[in-house]
C-alpha atoms as a PDB file:
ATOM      1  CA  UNK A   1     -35.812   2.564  -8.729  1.00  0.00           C
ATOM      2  CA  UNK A   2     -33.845   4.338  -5.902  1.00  0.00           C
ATOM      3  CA  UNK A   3     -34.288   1.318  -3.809  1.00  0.00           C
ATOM      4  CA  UNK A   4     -32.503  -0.667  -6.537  1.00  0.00           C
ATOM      5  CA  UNK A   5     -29.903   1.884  -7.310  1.00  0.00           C
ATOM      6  CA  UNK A   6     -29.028   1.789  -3.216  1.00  0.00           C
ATOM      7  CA  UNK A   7     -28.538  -1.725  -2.973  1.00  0.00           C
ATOM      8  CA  UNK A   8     -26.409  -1.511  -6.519  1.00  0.00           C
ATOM      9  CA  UNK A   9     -24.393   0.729  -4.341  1.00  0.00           C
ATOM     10  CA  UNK A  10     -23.982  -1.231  -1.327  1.00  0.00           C
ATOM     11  CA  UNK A  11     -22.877  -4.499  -3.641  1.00  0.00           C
ATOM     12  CA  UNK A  12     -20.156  -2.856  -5.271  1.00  0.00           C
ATOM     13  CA  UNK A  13     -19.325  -0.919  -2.087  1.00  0.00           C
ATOM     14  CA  UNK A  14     -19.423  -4.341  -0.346  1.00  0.00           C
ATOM     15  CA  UNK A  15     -17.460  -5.786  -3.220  1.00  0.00           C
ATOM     16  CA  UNK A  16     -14.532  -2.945  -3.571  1.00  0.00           C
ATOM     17  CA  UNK A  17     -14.104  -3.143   0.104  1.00  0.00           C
ATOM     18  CA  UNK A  18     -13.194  -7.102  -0.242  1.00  0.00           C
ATOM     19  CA  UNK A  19     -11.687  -7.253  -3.681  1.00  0.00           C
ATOM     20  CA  UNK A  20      -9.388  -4.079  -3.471  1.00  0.00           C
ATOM     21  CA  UNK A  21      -7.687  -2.170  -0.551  1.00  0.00           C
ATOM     22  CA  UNK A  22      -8.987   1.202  -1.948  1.00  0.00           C
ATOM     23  CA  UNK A  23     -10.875   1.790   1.057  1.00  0.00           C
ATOM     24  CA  UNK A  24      -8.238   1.337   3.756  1.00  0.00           C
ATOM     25  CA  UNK A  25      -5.914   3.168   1.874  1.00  0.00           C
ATOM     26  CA  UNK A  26      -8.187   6.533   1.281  1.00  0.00           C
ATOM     27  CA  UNK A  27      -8.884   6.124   5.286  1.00  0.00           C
ATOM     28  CA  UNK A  28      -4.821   5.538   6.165  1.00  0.00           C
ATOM     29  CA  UNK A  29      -4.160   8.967   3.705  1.00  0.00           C
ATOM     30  CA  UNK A  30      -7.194  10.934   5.373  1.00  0.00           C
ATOM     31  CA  UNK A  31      -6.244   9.700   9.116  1.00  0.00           C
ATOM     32  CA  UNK A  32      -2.298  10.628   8.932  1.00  0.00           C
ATOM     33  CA  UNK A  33      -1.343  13.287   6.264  1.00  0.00           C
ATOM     34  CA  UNK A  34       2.339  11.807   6.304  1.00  0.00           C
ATOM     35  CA  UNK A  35       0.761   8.940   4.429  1.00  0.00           C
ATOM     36  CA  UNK A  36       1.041   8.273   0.608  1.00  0.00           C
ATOM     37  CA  UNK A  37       0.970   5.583  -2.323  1.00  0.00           C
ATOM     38  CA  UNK A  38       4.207   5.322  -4.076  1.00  0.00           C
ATOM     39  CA  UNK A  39       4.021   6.897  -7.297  1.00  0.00           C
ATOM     40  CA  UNK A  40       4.557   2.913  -9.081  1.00  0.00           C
ATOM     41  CA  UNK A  41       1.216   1.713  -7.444  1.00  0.00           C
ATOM     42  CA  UNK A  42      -2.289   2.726  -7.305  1.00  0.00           C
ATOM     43  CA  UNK A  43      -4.352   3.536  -4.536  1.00  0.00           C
ATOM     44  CA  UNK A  44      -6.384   0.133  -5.513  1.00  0.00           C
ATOM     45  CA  UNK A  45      -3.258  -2.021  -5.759  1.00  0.00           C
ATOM     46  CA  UNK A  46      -1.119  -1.163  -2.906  1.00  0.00           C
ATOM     47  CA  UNK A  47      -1.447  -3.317   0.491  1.00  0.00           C
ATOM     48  CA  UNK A  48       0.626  -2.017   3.330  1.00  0.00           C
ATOM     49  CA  UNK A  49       1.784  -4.752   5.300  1.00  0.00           C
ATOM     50  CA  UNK A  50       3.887  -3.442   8.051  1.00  0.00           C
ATOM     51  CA  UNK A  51       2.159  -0.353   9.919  1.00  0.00           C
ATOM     52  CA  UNK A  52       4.652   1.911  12.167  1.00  0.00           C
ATOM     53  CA  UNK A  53       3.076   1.488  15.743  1.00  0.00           C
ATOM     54  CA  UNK A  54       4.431   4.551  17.020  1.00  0.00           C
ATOM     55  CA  UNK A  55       1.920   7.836  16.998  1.00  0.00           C
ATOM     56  CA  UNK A  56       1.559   8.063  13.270  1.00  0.00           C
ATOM     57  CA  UNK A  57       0.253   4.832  11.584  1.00  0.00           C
ATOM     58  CA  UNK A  58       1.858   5.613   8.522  1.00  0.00           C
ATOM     59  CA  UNK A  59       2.910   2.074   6.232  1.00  0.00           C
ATOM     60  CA  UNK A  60       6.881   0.592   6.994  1.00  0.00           C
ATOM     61  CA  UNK A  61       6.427  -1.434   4.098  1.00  0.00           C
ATOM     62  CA  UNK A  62       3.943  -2.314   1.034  1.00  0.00           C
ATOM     63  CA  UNK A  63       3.373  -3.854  -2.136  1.00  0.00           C
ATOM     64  CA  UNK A  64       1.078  -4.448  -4.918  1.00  0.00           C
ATOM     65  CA  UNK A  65       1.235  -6.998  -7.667  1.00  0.00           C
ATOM     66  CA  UNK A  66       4.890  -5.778  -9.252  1.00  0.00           C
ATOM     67  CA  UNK A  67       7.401  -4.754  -6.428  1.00  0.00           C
ATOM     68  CA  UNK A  68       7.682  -4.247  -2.569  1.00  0.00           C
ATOM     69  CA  UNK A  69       7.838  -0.810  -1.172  1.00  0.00           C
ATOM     70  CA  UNK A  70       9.771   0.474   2.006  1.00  0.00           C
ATOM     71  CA  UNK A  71       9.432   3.786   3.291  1.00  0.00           C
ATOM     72  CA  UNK A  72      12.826   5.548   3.478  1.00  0.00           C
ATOM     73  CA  UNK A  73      11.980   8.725   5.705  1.00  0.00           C
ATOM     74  CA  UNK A  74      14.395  10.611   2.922  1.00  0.00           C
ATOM     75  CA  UNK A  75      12.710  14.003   1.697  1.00  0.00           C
ATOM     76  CA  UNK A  76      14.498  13.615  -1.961  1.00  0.00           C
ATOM     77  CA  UNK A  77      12.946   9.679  -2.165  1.00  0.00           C
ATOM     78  CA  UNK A  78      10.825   8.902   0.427  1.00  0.00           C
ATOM     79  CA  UNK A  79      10.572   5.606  -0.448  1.00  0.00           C
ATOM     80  CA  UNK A  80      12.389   2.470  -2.193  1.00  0.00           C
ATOM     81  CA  UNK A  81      10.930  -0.406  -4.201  1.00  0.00           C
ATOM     82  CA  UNK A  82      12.304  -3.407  -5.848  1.00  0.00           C
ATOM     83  CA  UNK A  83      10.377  -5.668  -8.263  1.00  0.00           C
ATOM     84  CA  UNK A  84       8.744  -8.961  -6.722  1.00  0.00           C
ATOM     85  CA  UNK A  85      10.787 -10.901  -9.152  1.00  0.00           C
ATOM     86  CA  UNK A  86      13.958 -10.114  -7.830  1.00  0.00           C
ATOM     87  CA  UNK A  87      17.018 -12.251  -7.765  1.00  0.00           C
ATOM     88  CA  UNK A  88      18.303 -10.967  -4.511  1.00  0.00           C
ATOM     89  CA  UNK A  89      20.229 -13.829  -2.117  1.00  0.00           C
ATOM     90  CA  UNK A  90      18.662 -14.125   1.108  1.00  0.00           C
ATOM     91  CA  UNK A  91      15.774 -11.578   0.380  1.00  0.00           C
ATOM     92  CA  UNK A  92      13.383 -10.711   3.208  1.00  0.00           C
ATOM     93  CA  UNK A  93      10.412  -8.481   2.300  1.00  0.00           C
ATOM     94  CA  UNK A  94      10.140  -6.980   5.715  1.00  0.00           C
ATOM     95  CA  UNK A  95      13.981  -6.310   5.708  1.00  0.00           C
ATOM     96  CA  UNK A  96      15.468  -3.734   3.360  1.00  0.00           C
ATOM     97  CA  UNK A  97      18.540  -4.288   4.300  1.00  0.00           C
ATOM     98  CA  UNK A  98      18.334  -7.690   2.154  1.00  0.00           C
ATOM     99  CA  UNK A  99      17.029  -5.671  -0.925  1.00  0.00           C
ATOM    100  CA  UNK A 100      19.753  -5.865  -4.042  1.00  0.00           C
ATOM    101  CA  UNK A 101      20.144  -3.031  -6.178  1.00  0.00           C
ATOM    102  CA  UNK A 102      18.941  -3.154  -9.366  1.00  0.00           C
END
């Protein structure tokens, strides 16, 4: 039985890893305390797409399936989002600049 239980393990380890980004986001929070998930998303939704490539590795900017996420460096709001279905002219997801506000 503890054969099969270890290979149950390993699938849905194996399957969590591919289907989610749970497990690159618990390492990028346990490798750079800076890090966090923006209070809107879930450590299983949110995908950081731009990394900083300075010393710290924390994310630039992120998303998950309702908005895009850019990290502000601001201590009162560390961070700004704006939904995915946005009717900003000339939007650029890797620019906040281009971000309307709501």
């Amino acid at each position: 039985m503890s054969k099969r239980f270890a290979v149950a393990v390993a699938v849905v380890a194996v399957v969590l890893t591919w289907a989610t980004p749970v497990f690159t986001n618990a390492l990028m929070l346990l490798m750079d305390r800076m890090n966090f998930i923006p209070g809107e998303s879930s450590i299983w939704t949110f995908k950081p797409y731009e990394i900083n490539q300075g010393s710290s590795n924390y994310w630039l900017y992120g998303e998950d399936a309702r908005s895009y996420y850019h990290f502000a460096y601001i201590p009162n709001a560390p961070y700004r989002s704006i939904s995915k279905s946005n009717q900003c002219a000339g939007f650029d997801k890797r620019d906040v600049r281009t971000w309307c506000t709501p």
